[in-house]
Structures are given as structure tokens and as C-alpha cells.
PDB file of N, CA and C in Angstrom:
ATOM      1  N   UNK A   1       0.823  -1.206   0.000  1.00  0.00           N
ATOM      2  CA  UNK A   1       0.000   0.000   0.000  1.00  0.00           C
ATOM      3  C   UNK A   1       0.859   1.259   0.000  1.00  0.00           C
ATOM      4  N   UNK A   2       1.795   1.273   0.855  1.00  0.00           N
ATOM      5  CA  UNK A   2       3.016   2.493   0.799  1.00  0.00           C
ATOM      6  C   UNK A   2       2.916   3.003  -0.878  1.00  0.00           C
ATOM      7  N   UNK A   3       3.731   1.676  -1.780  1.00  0.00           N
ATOM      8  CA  UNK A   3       4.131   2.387  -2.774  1.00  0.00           C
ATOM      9  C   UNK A   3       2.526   2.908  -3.757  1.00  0.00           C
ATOM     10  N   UNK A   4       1.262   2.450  -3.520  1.00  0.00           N
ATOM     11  CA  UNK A   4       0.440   3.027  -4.215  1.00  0.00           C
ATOM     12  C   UNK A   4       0.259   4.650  -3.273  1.00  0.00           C
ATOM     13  N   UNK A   5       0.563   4.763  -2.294  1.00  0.00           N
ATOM     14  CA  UNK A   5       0.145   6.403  -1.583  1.00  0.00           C
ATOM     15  C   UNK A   5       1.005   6.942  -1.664  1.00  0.00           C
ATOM     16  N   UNK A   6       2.480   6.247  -1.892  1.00  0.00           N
ATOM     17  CA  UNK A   6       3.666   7.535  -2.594  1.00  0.00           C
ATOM     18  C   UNK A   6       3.254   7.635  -4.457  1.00  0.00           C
ATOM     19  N   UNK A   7       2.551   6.935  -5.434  1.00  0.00           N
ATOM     20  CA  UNK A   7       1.959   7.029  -6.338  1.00  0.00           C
ATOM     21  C   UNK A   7       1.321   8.188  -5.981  1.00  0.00           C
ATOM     22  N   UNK A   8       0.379   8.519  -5.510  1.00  0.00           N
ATOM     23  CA  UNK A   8      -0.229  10.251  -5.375  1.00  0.00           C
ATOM     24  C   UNK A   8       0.522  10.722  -4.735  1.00  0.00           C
ATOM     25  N   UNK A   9       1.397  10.768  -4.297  1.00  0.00           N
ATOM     26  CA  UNK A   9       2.308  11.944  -3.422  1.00  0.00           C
ATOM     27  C   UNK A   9       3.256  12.094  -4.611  1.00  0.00           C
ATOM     28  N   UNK A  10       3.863  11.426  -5.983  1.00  0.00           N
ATOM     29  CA  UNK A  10       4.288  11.868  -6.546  1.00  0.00           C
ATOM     30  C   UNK A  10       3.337  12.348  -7.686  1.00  0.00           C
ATOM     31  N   UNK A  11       1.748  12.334  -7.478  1.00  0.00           N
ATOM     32  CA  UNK A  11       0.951  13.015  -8.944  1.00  0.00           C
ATOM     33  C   UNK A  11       0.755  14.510  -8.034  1.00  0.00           C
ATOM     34  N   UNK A  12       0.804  14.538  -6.987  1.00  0.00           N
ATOM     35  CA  UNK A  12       0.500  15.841  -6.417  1.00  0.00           C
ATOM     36  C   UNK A  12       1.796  16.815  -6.491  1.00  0.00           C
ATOM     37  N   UNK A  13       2.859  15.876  -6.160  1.00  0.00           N
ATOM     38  CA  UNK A  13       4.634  17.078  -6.978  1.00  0.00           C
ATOM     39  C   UNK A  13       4.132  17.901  -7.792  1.00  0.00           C
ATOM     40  N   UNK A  14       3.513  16.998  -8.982  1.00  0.00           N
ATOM     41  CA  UNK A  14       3.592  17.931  -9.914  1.00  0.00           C
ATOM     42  C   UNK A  14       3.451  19.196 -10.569  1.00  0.00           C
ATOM     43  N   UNK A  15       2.065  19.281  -8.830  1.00  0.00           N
ATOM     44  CA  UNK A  15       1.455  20.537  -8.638  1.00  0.00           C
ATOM     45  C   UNK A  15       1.925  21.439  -7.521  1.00  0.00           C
ATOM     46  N   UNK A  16       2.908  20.658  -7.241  1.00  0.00           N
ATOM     47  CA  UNK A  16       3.794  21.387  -5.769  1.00  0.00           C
ATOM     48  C   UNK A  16       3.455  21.386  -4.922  1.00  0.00           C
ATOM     49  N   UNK A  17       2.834  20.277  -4.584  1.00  0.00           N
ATOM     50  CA  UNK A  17       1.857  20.010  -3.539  1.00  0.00           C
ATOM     51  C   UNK A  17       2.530  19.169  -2.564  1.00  0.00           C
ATOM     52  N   UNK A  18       2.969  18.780  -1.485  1.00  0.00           N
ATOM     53  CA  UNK A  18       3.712  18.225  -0.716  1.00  0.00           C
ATOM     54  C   UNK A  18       2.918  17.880   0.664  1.00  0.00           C
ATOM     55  N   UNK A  19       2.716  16.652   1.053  1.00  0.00           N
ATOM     56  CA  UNK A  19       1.640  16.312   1.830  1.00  0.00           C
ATOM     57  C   UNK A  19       2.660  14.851   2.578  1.00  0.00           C
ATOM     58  N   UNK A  20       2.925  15.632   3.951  1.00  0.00           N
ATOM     59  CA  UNK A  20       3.575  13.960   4.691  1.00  0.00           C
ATOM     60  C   UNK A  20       3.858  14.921   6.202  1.00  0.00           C
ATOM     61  N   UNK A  21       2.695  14.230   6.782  1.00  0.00           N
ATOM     62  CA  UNK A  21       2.414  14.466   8.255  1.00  0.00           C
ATOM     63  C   UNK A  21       2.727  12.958   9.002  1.00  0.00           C
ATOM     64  N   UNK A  22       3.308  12.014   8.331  1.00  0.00           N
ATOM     65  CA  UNK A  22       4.433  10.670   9.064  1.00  0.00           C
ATOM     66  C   UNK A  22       2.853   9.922   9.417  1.00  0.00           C
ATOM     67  N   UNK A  23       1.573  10.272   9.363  1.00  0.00           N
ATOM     68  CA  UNK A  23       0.856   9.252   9.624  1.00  0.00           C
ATOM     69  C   UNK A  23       0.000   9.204   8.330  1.00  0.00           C
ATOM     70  N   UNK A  24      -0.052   8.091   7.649  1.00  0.00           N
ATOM     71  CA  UNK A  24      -1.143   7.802   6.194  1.00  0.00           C
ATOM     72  C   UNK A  24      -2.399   8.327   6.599  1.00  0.00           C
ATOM     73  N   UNK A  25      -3.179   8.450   7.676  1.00  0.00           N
ATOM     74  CA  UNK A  25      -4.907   8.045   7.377  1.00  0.00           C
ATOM     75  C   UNK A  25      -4.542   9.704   7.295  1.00  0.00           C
ATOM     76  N   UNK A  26      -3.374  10.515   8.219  1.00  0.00           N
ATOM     77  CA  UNK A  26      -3.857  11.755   7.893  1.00  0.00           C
ATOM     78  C   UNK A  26      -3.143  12.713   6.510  1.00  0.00           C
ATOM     79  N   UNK A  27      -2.452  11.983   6.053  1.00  0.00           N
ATOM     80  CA  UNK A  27      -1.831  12.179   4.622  1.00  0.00           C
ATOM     81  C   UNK A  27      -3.021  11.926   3.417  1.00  0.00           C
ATOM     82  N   UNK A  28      -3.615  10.808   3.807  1.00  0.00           N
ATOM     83  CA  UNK A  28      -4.461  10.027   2.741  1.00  0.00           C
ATOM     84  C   UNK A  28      -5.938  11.471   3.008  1.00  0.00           C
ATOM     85  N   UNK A  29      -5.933  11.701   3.637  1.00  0.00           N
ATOM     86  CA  UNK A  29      -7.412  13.120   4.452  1.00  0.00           C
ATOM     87  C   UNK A  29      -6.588  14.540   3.432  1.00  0.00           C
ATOM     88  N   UNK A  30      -5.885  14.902   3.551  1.00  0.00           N
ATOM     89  CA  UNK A  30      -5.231  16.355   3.012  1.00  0.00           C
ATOM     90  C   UNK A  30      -4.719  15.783   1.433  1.00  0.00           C
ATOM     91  N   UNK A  31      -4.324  14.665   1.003  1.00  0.00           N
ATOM     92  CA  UNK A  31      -4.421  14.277  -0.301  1.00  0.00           C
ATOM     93  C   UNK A  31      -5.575  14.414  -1.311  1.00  0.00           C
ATOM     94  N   UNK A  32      -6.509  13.796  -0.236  1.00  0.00           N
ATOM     95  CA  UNK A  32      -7.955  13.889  -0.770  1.00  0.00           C
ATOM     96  C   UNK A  32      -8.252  15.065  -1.260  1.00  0.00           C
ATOM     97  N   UNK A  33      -8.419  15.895   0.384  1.00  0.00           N
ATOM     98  CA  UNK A  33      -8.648  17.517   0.088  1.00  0.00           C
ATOM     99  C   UNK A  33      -8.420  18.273  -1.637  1.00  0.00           C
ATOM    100  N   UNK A  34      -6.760  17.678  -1.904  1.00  0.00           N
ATOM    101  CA  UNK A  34      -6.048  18.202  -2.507  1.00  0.00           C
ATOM    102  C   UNK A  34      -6.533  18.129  -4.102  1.00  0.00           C
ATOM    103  N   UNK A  35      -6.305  16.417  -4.125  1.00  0.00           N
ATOM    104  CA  UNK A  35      -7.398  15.877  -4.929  1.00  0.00           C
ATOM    105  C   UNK A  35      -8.425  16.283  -6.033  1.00  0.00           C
ATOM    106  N   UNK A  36      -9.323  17.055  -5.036  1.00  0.00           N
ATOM    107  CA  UNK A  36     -10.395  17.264  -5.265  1.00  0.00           C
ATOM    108  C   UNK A  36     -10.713  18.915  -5.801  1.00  0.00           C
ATOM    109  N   UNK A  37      -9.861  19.746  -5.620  1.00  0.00           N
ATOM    110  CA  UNK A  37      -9.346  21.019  -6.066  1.00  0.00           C
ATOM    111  C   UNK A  37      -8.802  21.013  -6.964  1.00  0.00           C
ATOM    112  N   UNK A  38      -7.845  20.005  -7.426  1.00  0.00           N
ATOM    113  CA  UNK A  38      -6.663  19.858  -8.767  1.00  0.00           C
ATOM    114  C   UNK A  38      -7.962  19.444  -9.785  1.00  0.00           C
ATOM    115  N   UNK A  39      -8.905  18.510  -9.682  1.00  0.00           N
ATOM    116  CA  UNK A  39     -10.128  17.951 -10.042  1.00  0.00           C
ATOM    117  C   UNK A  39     -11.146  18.956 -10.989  1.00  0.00           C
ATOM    118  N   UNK A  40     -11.313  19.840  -9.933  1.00  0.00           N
ATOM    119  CA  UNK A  40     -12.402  20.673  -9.845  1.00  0.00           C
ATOM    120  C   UNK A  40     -11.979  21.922 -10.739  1.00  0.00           C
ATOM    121  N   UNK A  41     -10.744  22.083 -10.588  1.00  0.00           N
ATOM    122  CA  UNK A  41     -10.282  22.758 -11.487  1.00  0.00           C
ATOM    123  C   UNK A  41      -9.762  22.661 -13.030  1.00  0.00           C
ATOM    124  N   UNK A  42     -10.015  20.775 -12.811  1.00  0.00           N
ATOM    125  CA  UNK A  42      -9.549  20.405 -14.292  1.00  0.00           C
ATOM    126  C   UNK A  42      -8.001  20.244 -14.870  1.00  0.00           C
ATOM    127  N   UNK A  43      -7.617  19.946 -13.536  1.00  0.00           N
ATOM    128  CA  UNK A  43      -6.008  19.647 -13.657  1.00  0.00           C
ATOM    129  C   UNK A  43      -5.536  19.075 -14.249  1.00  0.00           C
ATOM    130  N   UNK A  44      -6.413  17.993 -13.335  1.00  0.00           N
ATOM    131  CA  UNK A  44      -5.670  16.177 -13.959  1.00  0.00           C
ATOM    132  C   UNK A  44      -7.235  15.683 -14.793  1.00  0.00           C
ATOM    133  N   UNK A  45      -7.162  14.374 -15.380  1.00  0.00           N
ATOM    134  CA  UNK A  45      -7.824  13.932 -16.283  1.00  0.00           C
ATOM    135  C   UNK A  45      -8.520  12.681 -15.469  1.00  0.00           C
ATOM    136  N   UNK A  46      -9.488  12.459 -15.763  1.00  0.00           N
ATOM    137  CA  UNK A  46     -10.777  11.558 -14.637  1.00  0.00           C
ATOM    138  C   UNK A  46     -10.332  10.419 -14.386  1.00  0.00           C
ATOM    139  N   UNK A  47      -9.730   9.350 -15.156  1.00  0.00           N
ATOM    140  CA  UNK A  47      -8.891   8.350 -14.957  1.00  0.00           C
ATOM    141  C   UNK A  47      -7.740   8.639 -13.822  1.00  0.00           C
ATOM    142  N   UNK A  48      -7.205   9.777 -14.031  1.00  0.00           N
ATOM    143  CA  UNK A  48      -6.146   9.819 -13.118  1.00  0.00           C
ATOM    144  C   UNK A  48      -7.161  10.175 -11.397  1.00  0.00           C
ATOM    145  N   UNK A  49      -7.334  11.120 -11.552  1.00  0.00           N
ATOM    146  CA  UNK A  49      -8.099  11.085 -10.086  1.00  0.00           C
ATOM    147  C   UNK A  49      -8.726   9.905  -9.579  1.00  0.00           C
ATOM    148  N   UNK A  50      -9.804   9.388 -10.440  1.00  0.00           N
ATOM    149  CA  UNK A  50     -10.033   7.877 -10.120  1.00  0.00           C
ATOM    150  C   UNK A  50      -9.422   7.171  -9.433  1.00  0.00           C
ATOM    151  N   UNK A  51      -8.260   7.018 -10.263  1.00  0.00           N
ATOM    152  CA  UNK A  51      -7.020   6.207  -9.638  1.00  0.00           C
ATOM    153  C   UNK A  51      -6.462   6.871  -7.854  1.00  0.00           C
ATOM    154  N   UNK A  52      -6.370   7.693  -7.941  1.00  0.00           N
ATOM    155  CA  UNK A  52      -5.791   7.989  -6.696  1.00  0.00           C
ATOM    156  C   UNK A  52      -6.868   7.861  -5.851  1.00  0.00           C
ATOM    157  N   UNK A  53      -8.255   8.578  -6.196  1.00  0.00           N
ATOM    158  CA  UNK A  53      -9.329   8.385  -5.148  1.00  0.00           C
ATOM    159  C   UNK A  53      -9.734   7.115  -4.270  1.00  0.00           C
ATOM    160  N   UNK A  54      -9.050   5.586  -5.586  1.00  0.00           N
ATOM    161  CA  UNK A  54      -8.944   4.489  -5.090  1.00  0.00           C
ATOM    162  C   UNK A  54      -8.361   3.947  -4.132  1.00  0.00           C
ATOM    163  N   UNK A  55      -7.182   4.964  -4.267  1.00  0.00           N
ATOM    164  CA  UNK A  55      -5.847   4.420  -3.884  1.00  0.00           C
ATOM    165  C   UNK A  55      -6.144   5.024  -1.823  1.00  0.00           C
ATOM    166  N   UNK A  56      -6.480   6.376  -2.273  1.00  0.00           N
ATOM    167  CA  UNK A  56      -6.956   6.634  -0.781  1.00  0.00           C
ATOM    168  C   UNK A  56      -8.185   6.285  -0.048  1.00  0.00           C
ATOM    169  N   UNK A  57      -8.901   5.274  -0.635  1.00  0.00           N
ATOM    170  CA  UNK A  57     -10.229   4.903  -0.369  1.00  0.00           C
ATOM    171  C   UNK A  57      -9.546   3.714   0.539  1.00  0.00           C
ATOM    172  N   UNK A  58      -8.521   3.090  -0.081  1.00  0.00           N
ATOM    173  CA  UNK A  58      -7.938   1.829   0.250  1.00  0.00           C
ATOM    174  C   UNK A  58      -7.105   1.997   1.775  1.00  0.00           C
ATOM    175  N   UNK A  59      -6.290   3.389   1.478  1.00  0.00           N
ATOM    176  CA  UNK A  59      -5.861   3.790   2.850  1.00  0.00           C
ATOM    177  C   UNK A  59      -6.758   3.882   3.995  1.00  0.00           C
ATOM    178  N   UNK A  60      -7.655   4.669   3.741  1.00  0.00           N
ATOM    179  CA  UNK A  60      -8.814   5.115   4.524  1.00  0.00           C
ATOM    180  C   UNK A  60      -9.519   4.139   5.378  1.00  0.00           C
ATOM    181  N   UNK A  61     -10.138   2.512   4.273  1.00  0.00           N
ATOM    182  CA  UNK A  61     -10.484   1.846   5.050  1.00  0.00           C
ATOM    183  C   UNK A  61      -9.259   0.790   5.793  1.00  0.00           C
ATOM    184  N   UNK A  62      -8.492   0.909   6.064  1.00  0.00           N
ATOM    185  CA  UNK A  62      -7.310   0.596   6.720  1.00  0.00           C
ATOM    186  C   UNK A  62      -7.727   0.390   8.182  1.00  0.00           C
ATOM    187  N   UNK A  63      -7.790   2.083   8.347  1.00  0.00           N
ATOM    188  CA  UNK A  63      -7.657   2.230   9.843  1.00  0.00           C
ATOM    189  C   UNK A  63      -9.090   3.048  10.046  1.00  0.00           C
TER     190      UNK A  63
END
């Protein structure tokens, strides 16, 4: 799971976005946030958000 939540921590670089508070559920919470603004604004392309939304859905139900 690590290397899929450093997978969005490196799609969020791209936007200079830097998100690592040393605990996932609260990395995977401010990713989201982040997410969803890059989204909304038409950043990234629906497949790609998808993908990450998965990826933190997966974190999320973790813990």
C-alpha cells in the first residue's frame, strides 16, 4: 500500500503540492482535500483522479 500512496504523493509534486504528516490516514485526508481542487479545477484527467481516489479509499479503510 506504501508504494500506491507515494503514487499520489508523486501526482500531487507535480502541482507542488507536498503532503507527509508521518501518519497515512492523515496524509491520505489532506491528499484527498487536494485531490479534489486539482479535479475541480480540471487539472488532472478523470482516470487519473479515479485512480488515486482508489488508492486513498484503500488507505482510509485501513484504519
Amino acid at each position: 500500500m506504501q508504494k500506491s500512496l507515494y503514487e499520489v504523493r508523486e501526482l500531487l509534486k507535480r502541482f507542488h503540492i507536498f503532503i507527509y504528516t508521518g501518519n497515512d490516514l492523515n496524509d491520505a485526508v489532506l491528499m484527498e482535500l487536494e485531490l479534489e481542487d486539482l479535479y475541480e479545477m480540471k487539472l488532472i484527467e478523470d482516470e487519473e483522479y479515479l485512480k488515486a481516489r482508489m488508492i486513498i479509499k484503500q488507505v482510509k479503510s485501513r484504519h
